[in-house]
C-alpha atoms as a PDB file:
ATOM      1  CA  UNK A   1     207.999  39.732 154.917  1.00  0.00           C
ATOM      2  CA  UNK A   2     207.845  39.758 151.310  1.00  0.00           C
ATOM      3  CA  UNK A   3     204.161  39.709 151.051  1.00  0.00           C
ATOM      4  CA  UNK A   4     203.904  42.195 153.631  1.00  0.00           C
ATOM      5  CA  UNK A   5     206.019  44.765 151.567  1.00  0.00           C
ATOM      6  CA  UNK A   6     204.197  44.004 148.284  1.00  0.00           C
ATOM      7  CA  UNK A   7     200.823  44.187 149.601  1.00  0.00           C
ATOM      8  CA  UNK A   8     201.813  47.620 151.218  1.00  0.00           C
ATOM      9  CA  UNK A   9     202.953  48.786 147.562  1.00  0.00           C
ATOM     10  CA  UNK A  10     200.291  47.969 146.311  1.00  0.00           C
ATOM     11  CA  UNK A  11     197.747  49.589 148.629  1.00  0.00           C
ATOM     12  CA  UNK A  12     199.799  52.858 147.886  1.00  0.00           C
ATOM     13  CA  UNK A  13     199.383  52.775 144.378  1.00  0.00           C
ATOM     14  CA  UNK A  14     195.743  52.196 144.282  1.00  0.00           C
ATOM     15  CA  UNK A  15     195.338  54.955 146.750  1.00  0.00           C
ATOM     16  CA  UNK A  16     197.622  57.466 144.439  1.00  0.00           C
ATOM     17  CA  UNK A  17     196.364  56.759 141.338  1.00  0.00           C
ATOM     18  CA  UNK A  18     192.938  58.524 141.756  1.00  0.00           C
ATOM     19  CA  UNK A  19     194.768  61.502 143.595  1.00  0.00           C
ATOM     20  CA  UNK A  20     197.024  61.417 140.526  1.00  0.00           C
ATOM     21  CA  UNK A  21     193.563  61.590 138.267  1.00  0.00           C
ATOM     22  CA  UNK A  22     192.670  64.779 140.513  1.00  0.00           C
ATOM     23  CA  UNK A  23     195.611  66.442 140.056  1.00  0.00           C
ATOM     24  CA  UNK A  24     195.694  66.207 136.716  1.00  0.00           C
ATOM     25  CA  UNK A  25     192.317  67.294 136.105  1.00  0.00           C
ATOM     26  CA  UNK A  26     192.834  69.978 138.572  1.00  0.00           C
ATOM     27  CA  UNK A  27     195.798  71.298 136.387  1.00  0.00           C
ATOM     28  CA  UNK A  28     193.359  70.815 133.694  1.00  0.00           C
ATOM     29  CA  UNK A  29     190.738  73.110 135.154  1.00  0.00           C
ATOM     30  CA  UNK A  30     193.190  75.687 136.283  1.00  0.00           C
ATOM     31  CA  UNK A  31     194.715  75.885 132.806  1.00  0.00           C
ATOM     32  CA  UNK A  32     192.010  76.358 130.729  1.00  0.00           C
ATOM     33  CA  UNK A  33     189.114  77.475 132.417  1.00  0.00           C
ATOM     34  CA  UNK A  34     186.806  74.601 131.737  1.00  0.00           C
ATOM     35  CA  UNK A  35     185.410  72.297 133.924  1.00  0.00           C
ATOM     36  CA  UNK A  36     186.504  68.714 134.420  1.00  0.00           C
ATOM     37  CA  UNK A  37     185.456  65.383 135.416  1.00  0.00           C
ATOM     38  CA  UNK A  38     187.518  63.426 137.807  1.00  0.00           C
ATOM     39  CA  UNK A  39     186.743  60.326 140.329  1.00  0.00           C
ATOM     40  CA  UNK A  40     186.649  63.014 143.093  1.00  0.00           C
ATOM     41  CA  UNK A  41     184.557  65.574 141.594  1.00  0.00           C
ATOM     42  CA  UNK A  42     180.761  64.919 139.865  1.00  0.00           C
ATOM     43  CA  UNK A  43     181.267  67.934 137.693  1.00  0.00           C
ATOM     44  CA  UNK A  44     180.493  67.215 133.733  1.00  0.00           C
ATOM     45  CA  UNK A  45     180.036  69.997 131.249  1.00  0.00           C
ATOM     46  CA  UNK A  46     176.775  70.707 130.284  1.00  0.00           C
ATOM     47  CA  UNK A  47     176.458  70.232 126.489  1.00  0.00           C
ATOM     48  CA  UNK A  48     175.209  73.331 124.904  1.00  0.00           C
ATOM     49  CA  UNK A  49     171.403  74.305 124.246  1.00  0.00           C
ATOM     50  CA  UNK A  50     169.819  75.185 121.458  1.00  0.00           C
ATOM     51  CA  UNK A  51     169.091  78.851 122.297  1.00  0.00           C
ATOM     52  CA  UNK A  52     172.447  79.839 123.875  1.00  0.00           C
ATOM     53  CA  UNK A  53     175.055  81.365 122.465  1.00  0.00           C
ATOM     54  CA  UNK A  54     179.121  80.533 122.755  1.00  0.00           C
ATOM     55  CA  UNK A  55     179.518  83.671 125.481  1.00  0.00           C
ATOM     56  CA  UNK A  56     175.953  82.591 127.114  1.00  0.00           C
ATOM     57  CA  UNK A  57     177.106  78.915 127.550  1.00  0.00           C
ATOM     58  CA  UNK A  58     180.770  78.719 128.424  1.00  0.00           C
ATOM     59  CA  UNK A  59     181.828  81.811 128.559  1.00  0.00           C
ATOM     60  CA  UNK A  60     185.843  80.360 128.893  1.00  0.00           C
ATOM     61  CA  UNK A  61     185.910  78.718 126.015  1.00  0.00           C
ATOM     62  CA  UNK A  62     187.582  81.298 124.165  1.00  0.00           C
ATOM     63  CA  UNK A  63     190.776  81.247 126.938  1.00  0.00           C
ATOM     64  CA  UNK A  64     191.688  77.736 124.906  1.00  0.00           C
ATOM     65  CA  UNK A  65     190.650  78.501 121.287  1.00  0.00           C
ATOM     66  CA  UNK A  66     193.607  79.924 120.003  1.00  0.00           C
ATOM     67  CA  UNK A  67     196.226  76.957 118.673  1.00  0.00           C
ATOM     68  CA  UNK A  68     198.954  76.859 121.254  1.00  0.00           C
ATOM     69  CA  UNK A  69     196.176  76.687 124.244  1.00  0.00           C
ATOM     70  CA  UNK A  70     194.546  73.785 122.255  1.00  0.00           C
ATOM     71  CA  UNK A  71     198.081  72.111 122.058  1.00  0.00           C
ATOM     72  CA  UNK A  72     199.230  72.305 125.936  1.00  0.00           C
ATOM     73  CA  UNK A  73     195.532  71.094 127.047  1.00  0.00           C
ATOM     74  CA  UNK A  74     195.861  68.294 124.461  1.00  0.00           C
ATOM     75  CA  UNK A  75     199.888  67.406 126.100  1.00  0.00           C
ATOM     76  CA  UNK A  76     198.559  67.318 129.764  1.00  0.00           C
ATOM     77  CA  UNK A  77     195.403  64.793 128.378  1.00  0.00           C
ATOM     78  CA  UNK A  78     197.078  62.729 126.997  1.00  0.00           C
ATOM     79  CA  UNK A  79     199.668  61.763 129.631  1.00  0.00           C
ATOM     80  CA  UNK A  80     196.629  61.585 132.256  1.00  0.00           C
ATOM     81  CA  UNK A  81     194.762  58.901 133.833  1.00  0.00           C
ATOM     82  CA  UNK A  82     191.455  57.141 132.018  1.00  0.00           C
ATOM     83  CA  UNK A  83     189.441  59.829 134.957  1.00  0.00           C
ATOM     84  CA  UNK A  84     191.251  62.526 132.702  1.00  0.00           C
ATOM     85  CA  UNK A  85     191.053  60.808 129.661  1.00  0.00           C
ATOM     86  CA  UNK A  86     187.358  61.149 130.051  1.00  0.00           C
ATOM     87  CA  UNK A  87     187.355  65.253 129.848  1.00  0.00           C
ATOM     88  CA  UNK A  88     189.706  64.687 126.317  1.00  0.00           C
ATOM     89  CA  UNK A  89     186.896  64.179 124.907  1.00  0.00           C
ATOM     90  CA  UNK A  90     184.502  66.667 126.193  1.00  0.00           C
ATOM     91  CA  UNK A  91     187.119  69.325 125.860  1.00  0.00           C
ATOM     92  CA  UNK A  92     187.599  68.235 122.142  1.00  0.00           C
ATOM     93  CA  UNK A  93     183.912  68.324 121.510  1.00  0.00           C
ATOM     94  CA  UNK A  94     184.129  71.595 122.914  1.00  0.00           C
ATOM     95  CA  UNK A  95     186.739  73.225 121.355  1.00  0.00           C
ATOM     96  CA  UNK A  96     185.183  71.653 118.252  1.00  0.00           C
ATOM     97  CA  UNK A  97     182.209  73.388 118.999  1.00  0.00           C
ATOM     98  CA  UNK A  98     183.812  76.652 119.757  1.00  0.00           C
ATOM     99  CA  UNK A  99     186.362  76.891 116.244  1.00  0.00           C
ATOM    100  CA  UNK A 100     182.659  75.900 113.931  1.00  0.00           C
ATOM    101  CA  UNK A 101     181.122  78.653 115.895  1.00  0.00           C
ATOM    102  CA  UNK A 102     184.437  81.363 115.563  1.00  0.00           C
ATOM    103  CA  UNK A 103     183.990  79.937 111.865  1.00  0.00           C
ATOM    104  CA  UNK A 104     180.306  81.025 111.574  1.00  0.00           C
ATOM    105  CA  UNK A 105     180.369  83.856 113.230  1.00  0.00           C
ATOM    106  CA  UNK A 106     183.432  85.436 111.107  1.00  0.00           C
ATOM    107  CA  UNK A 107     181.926  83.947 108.082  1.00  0.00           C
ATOM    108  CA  UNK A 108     178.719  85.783 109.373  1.00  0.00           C
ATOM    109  CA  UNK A 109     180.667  89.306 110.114  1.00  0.00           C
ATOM    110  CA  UNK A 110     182.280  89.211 106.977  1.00  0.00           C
ATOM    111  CA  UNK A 111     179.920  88.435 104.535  1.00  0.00           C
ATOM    112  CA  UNK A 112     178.953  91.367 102.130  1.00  0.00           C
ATOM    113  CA  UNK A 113     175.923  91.954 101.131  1.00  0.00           C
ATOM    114  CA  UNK A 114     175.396  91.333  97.498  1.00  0.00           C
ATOM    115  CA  UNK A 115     172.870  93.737  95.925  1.00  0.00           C
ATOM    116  CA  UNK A 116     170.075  91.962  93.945  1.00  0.00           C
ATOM    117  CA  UNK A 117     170.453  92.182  90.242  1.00  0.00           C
ATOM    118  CA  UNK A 118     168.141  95.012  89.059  1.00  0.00           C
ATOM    119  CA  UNK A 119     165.488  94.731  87.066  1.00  0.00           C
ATOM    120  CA  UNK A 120     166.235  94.422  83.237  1.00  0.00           C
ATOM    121  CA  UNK A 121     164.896  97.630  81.439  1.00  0.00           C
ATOM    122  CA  UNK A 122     161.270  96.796  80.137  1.00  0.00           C
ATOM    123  CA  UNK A 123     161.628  97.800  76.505  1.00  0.00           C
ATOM    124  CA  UNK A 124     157.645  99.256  75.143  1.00  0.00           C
ATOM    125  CA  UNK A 125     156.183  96.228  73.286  1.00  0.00           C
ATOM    126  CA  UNK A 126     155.497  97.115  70.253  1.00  0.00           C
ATOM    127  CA  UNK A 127     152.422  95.275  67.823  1.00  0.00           C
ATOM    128  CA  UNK A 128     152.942  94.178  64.646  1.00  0.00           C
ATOM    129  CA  UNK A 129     149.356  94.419  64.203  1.00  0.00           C
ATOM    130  CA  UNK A 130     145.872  96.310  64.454  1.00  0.00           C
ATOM    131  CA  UNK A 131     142.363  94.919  63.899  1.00  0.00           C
ATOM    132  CA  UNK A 132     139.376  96.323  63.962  1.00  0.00           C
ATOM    133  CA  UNK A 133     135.934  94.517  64.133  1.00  0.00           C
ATOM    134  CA  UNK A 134     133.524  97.587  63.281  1.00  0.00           C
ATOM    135  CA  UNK A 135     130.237  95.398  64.043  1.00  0.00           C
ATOM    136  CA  UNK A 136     131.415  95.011  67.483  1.00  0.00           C
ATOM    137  CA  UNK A 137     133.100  98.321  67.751  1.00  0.00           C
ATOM    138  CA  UNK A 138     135.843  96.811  68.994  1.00  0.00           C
ATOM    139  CA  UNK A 139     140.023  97.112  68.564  1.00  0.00           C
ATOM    140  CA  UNK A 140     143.154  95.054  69.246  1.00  0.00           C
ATOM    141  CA  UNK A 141     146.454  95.309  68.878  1.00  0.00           C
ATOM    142  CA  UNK A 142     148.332  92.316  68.260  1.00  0.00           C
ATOM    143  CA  UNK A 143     151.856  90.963  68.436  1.00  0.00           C
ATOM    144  CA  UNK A 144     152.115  87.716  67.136  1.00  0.00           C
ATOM    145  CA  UNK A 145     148.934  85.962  68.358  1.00  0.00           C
ATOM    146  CA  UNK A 146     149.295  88.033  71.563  1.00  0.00           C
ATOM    147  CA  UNK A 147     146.781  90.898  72.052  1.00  0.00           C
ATOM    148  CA  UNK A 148     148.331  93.556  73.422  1.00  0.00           C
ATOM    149  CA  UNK A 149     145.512  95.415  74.070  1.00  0.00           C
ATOM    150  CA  UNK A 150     142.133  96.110  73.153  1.00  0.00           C
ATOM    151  CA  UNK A 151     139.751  99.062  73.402  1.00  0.00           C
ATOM    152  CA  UNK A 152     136.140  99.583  72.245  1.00  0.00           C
ATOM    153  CA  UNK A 153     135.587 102.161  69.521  1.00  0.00           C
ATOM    154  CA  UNK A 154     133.043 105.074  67.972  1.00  0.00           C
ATOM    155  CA  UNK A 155     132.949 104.871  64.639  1.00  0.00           C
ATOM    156  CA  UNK A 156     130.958 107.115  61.907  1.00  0.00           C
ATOM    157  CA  UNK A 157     127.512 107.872  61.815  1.00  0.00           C
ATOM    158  CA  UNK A 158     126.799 104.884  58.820  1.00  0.00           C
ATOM    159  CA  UNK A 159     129.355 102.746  59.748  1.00  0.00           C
ATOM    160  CA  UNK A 160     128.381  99.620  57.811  1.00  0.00           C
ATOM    161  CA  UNK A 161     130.336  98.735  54.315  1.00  0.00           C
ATOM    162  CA  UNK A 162     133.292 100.288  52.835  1.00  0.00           C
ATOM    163  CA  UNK A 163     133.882 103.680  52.131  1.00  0.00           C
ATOM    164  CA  UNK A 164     133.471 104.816  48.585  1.00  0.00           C
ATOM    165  CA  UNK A 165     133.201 108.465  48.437  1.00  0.00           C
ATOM    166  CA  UNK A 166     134.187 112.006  50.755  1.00  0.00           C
ATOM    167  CA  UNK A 167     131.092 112.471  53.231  1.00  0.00           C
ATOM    168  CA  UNK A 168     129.707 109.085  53.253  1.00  0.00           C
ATOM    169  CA  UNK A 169     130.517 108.866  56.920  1.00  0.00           C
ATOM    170  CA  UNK A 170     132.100 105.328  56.693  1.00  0.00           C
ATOM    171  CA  UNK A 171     135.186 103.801  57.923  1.00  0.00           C
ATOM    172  CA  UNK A 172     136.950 102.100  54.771  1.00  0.00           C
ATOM    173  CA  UNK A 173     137.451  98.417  55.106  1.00  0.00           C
ATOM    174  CA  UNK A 174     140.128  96.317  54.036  1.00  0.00           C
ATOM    175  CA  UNK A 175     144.020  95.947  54.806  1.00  0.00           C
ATOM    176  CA  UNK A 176     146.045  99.492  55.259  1.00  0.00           C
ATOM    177  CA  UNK A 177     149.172 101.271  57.068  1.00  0.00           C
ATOM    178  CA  UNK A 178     149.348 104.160  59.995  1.00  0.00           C
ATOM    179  CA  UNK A 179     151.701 106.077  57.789  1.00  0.00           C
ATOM    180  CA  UNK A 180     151.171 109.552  60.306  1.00  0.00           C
ATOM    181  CA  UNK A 181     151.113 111.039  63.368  1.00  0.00           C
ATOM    182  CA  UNK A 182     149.385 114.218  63.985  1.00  0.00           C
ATOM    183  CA  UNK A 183     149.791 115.810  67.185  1.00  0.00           C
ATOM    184  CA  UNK A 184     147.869 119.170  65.822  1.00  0.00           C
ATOM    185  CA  UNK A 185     144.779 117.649  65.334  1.00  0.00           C
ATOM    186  CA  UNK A 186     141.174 119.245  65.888  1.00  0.00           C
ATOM    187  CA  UNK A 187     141.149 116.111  68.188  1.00  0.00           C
ATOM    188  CA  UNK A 188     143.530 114.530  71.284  1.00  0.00           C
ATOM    189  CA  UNK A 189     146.284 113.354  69.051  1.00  0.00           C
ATOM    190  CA  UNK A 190     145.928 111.058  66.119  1.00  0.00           C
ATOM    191  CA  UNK A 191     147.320 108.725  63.195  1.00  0.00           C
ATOM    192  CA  UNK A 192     146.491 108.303  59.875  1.00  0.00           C
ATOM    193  CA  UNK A 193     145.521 104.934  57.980  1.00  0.00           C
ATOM    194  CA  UNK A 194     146.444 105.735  54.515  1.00  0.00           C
ATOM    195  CA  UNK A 195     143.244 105.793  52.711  1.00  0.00           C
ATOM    196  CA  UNK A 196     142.373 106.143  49.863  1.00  0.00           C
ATOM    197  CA  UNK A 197     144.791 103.227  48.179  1.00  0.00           C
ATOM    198  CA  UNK A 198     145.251 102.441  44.418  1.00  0.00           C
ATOM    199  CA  UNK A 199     142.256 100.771  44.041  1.00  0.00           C
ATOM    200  CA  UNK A 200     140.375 103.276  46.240  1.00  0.00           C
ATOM    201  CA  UNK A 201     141.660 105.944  43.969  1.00  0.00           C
ATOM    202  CA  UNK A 202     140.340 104.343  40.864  1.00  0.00           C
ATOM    203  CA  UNK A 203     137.130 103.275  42.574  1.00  0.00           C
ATOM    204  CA  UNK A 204     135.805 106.867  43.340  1.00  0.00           C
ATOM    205  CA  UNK A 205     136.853 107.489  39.669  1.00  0.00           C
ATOM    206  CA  UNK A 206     135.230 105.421  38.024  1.00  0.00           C
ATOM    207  CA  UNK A 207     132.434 106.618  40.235  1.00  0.00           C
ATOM    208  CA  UNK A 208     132.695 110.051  39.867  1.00  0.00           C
ATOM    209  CA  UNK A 209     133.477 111.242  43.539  1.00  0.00           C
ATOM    210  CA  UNK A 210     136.244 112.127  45.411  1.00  0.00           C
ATOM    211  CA  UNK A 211     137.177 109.292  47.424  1.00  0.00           C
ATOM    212  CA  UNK A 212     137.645 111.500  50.912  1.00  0.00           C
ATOM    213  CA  UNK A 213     140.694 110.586  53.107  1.00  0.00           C
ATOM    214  CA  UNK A 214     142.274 111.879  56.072  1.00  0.00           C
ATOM    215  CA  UNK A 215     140.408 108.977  58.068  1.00  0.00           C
ATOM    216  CA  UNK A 216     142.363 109.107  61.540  1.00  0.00           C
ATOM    217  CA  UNK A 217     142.142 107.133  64.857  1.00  0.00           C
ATOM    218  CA  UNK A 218     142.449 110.004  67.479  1.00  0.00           C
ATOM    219  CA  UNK A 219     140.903 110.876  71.118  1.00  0.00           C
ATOM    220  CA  UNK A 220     138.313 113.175  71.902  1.00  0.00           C
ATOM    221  CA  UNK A 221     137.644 116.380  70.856  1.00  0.00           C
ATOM    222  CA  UNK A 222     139.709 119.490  71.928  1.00  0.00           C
ATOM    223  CA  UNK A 223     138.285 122.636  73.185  1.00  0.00           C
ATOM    224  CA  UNK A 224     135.031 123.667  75.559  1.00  0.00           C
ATOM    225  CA  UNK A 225     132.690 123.159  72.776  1.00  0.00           C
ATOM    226  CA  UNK A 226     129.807 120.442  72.809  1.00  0.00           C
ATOM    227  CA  UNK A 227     130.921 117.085  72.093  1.00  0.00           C
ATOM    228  CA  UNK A 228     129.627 115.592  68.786  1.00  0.00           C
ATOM    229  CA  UNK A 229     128.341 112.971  70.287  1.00  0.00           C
ATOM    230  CA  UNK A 230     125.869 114.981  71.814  1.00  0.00           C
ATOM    231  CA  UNK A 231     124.121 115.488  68.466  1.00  0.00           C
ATOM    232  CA  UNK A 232     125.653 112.238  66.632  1.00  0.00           C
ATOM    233  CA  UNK A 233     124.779 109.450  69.244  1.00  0.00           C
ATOM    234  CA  UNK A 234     127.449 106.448  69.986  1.00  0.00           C
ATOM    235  CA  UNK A 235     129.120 106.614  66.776  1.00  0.00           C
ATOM    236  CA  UNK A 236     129.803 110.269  66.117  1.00  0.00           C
ATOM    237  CA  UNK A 237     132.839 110.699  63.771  1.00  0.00           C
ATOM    238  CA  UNK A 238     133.045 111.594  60.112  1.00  0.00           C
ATOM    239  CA  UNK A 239     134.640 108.196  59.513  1.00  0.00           C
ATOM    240  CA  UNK A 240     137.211 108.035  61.191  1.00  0.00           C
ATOM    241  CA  UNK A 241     138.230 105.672  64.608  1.00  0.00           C
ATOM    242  CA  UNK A 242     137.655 107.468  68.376  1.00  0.00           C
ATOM    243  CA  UNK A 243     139.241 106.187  71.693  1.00  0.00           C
ATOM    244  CA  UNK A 244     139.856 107.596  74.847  1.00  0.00           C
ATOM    245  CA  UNK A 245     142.874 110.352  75.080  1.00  0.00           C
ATOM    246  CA  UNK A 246     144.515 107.832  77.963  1.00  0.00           C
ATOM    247  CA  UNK A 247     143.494 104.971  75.425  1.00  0.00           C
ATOM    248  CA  UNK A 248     145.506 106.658  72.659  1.00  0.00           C
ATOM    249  CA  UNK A 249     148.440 107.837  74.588  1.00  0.00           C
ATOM    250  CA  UNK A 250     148.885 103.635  75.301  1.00  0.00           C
ATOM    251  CA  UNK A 251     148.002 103.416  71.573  1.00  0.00           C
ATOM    252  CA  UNK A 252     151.205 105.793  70.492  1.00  0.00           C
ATOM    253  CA  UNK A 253     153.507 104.232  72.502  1.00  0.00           C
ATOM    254  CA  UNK A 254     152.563 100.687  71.606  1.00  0.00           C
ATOM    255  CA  UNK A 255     152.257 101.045  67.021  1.00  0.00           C
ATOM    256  CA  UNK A 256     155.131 102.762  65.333  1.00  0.00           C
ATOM    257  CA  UNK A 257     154.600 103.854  62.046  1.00  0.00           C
ATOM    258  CA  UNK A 258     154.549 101.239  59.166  1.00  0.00           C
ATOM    259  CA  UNK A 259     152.432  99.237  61.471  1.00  0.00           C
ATOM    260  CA  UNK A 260     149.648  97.226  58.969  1.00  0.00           C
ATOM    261  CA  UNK A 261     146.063  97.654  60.095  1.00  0.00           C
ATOM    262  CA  UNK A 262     143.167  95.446  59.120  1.00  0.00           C
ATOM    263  CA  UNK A 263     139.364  96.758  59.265  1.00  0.00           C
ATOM    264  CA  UNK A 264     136.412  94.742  58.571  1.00  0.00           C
ATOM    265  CA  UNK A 265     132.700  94.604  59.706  1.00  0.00           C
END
């Protein structure tokens, strides 16, 4: 009779226990909105994909993200059956899913633009040298071993050698300073090199000439009338050093007065 009674026990309990596991889950389900497996059911919650979003995937995730929710689900787990058990740890990977994506997307909301730094003011480099090579009608300007720039030159009609005396049409040779700007000029702006030096000076008089000066690198000619090159050819100054009017605009804003100048042929 004993037997009898314990086998019937028995029987009972193994037939509760999975309705137990049901309810539970059911409870589960029916408390937070997400799905469940149990031994009655073949539900399982579809992990998420790479292209959906929280609201695309399980859209009732967010009835069990906020800290109390997460608590009672957590309770009824943990006093459930293994069936139940099973769905703790979907729900927590889940939920764990869910806060990392709240996180993100706040983080995401909330972040402020920060402006790019602007540009640091580009300050006008300015040479602490110009050369010019007269046999190759050529002229730099040099900072450091840098050049800076270069531009191709007309010089005077008998450019060749140093210049000795007023009206020899040459371009004096040797080392000098721009010591002037002249913005009246018969020609598109211009600077002086300050010829005639010391030894210039007492050149021409030991010569007997006036040694000339006023030797200039400028632009081109002002005015409507014919250009001397017309008449003078390629190199068509009195002596002194011709560039473009865009050329010497760069030229300006690149030398500052003081600024040494070597010529040589």
């Amino acid at each position: 009779m004993k037997t009898f009674f314990g086998i019937a026990i028995a029987a009972t309990m193994l037939w509760a226990l999975p309705q137990t596991s049901t309810a539970y889950a059911n409870l589960l389900s029916a408390q937070t909105g997400i799905l469940t497996a149990s031994t009655s059911s073949k539900n399982t919650i579809a992990p998420f994909s790479d292209d959906q979003t929280d609201e695309t995937a399980l859209p009732s995730v967010s009835q069990a993200s906020d800290t109390s929710s997460i608590d009672a689900v957590r309770r009824i787990i943990s006093t459930s059956s293994s069936a139940a058990r099973y769905s703790r740890s979907s729900i927590d990977e889940i939920l764990g899913k869910s806060q990392r994506a709240d996180t993100n997307t706040a983080t995401t909301d909330n972040k402020q633009t920060v402006p790019e730094k602007p540009p640091e003011p580009i300050a006008s480099t300015k040479v602490d040298l110009v050369k010019i090579d007269k046999s190759k009608r050529k002229m730099f300007l040099l900072k450091g071993e840098e050049v800076v720039a270069s531009y191709g030159i007309a010089l005077g009609a008998n450019p060749k050698g140093h210049k000795l005396r007023e009206g020899d049409k040459r371009t004096p040779e040797g080392r000098y300073t721009l010591d002037l700007i002249n913005e009246r000029s018969r020609f598109y702006r211009s600077i002086r090199i300050n010829y005639p030096s010391k030894d210039d000076l007492a050149r021409a008089e030991l010569l007997g000439f006036p040694p000339g000066g006023q030797i200039m690198i400028h632009g081109q000619k002002n005015g409507n009338g014919p250009h001397p090159s017309l008449n003078r050819g390629k190199d068509w100054t009195d002596g002194c050093v011709a560039i473009s009017n865009k050329e010497m605009d760069e030229f300006l804003a690149l030398v500052n007065i003081g600024t040494p100048i070597e010529i040589e042929w």
